[in-house]
C-alpha atoms as a PDB file:
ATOM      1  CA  UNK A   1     -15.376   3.462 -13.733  1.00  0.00           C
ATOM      2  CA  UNK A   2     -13.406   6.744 -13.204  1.00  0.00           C
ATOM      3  CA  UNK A   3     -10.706   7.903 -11.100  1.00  0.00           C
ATOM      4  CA  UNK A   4     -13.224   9.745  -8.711  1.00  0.00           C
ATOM      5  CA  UNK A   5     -15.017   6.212  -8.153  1.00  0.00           C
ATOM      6  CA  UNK A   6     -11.558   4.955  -7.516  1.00  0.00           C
ATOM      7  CA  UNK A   7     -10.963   7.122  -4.675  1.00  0.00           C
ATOM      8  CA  UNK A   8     -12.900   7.728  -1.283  1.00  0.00           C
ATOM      9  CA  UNK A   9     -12.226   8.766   2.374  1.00  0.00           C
ATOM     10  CA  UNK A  10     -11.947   5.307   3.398  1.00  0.00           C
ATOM     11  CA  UNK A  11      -9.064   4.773   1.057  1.00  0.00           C
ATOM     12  CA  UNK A  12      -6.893   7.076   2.954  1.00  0.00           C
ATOM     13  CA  UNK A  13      -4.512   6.191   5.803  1.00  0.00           C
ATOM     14  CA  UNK A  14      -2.266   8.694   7.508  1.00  0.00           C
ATOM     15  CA  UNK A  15      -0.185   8.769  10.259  1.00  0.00           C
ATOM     16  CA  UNK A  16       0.068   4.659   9.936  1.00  0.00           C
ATOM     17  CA  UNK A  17       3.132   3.110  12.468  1.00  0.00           C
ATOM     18  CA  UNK A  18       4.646   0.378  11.143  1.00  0.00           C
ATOM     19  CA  UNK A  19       7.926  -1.972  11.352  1.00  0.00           C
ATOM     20  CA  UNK A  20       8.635  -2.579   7.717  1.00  0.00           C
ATOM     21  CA  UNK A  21       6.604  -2.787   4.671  1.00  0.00           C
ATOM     22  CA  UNK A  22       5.527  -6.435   5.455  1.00  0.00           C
ATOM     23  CA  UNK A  23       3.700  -4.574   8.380  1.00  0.00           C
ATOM     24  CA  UNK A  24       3.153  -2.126   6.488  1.00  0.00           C
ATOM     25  CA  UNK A  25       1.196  -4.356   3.529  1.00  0.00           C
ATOM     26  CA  UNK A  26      -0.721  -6.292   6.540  1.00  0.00           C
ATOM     27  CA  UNK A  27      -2.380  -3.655   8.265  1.00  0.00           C
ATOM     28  CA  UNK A  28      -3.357  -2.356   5.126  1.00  0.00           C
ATOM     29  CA  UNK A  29      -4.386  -5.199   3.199  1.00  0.00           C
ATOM     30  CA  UNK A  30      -6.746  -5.976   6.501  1.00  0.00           C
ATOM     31  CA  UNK A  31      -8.518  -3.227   6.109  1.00  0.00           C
ATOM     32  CA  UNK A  32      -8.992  -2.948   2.717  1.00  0.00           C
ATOM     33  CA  UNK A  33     -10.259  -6.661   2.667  1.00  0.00           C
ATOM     34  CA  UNK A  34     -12.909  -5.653   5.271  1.00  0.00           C
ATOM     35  CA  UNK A  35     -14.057  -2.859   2.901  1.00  0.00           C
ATOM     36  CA  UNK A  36     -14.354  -5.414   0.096  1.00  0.00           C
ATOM     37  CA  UNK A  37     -11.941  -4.081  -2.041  1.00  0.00           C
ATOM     38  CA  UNK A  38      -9.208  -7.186  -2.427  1.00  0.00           C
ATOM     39  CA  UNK A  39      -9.196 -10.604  -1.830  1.00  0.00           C
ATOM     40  CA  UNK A  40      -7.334 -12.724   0.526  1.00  0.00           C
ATOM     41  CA  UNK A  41      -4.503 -13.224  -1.769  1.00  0.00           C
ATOM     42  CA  UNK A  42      -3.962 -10.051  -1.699  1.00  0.00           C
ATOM     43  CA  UNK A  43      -0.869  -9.184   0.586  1.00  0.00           C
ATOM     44  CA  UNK A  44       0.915 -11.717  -0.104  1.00  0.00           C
ATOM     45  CA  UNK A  45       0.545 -10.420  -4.154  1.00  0.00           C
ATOM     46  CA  UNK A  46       1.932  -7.062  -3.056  1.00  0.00           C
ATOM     47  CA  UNK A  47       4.610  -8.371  -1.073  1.00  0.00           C
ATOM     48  CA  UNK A  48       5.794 -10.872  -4.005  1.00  0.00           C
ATOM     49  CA  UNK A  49       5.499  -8.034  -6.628  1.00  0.00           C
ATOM     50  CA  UNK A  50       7.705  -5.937  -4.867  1.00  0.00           C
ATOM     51  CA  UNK A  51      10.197  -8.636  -3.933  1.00  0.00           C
ATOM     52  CA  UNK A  52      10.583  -8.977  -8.197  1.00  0.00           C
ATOM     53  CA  UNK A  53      10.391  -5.090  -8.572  1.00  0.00           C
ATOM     54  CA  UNK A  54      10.325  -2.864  -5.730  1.00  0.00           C
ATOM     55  CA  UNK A  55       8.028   0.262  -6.567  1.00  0.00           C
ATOM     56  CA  UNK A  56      10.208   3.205  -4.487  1.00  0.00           C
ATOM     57  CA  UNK A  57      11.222   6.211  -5.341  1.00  0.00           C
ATOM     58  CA  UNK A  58      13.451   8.190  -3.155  1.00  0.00           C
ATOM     59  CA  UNK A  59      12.773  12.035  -4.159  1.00  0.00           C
ATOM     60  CA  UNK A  60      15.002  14.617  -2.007  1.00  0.00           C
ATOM     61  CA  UNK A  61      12.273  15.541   0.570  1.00  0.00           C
ATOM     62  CA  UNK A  62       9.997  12.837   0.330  1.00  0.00           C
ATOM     63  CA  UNK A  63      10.110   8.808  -0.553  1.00  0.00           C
ATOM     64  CA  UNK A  64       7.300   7.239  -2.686  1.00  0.00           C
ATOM     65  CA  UNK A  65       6.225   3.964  -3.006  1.00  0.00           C
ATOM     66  CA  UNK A  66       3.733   2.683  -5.242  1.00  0.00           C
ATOM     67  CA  UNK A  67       3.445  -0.855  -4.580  1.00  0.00           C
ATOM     68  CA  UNK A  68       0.298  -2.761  -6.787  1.00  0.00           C
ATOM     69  CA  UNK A  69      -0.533  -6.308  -7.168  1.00  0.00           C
ATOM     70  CA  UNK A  70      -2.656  -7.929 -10.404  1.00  0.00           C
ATOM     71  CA  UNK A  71      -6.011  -8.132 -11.103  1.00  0.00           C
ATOM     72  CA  UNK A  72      -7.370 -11.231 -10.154  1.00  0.00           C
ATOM     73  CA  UNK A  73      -6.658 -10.156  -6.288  1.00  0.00           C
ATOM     74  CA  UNK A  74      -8.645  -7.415  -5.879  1.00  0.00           C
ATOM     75  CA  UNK A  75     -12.788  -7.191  -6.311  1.00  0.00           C
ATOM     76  CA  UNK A  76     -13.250  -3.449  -7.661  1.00  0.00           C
ATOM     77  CA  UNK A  77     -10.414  -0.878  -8.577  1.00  0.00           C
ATOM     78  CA  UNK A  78      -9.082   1.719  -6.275  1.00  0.00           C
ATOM     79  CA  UNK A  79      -6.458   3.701  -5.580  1.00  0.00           C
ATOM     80  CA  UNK A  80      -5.297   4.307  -1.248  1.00  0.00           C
ATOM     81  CA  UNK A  81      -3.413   6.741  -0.061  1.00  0.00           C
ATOM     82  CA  UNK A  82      -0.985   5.642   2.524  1.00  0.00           C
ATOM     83  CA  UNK A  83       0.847   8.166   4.434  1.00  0.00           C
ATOM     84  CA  UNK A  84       3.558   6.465   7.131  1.00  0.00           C
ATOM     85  CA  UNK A  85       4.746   8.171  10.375  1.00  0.00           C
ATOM     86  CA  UNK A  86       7.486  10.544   9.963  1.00  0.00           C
ATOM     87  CA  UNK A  87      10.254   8.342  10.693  1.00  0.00           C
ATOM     88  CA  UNK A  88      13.942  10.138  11.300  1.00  0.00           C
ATOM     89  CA  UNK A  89      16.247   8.417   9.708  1.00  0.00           C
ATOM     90  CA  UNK A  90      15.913   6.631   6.027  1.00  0.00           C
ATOM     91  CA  UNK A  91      15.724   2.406   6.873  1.00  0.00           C
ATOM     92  CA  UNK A  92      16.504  -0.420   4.882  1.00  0.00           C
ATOM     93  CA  UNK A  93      13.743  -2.347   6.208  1.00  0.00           C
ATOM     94  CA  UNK A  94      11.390  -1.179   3.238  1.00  0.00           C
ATOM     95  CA  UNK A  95       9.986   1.779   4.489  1.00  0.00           C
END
């Protein structure tokens, strides 16, 4: 499987509102379980993988995260693209 098999319009999410990256992780994790793509195991993989390493990188005019979990919770590779709400300030609640 390539990269262009990895990546569809279904995998991208803009504009998404949420609290903190828990809420972040769940409303994401829903809908890519409802596409097939993960497993039920699957947010709480993300969420303990970046409790051990957290993923971010804080670049001058924009902050990336690149949060992953391991195989065995996900059915077929992908990659989403998850673009939050503009938010004002930088938080410390993981976003």
């Amino acid at each position: 499987m390539g990269y262009k098999d990895m990546l569809n319009q279904d995998l991208i999410f803009l504009d998404v509102s949420a609290t903190d990256r828990h809420d972040l992780f769940h409303q994401i994790a829903a809908k890519l379980k409802a596409q097939g793509y993960v497993k039920d195991s699957y947010e709480d993989a993300l969420n303990r993988r970046e409790d051990e390493f957290p993923t971010g990188i804080v670049f001058p005019l924009i902050n990336v995260m690149l949060p992953h979990a391991d195989p065995e919770n996900v059915n077929k590779a992908f990659l989403a693209i998850v673009k939050i709400k503009k938010t004002n300030q930088r938080t410390s609640n993981g976003l």
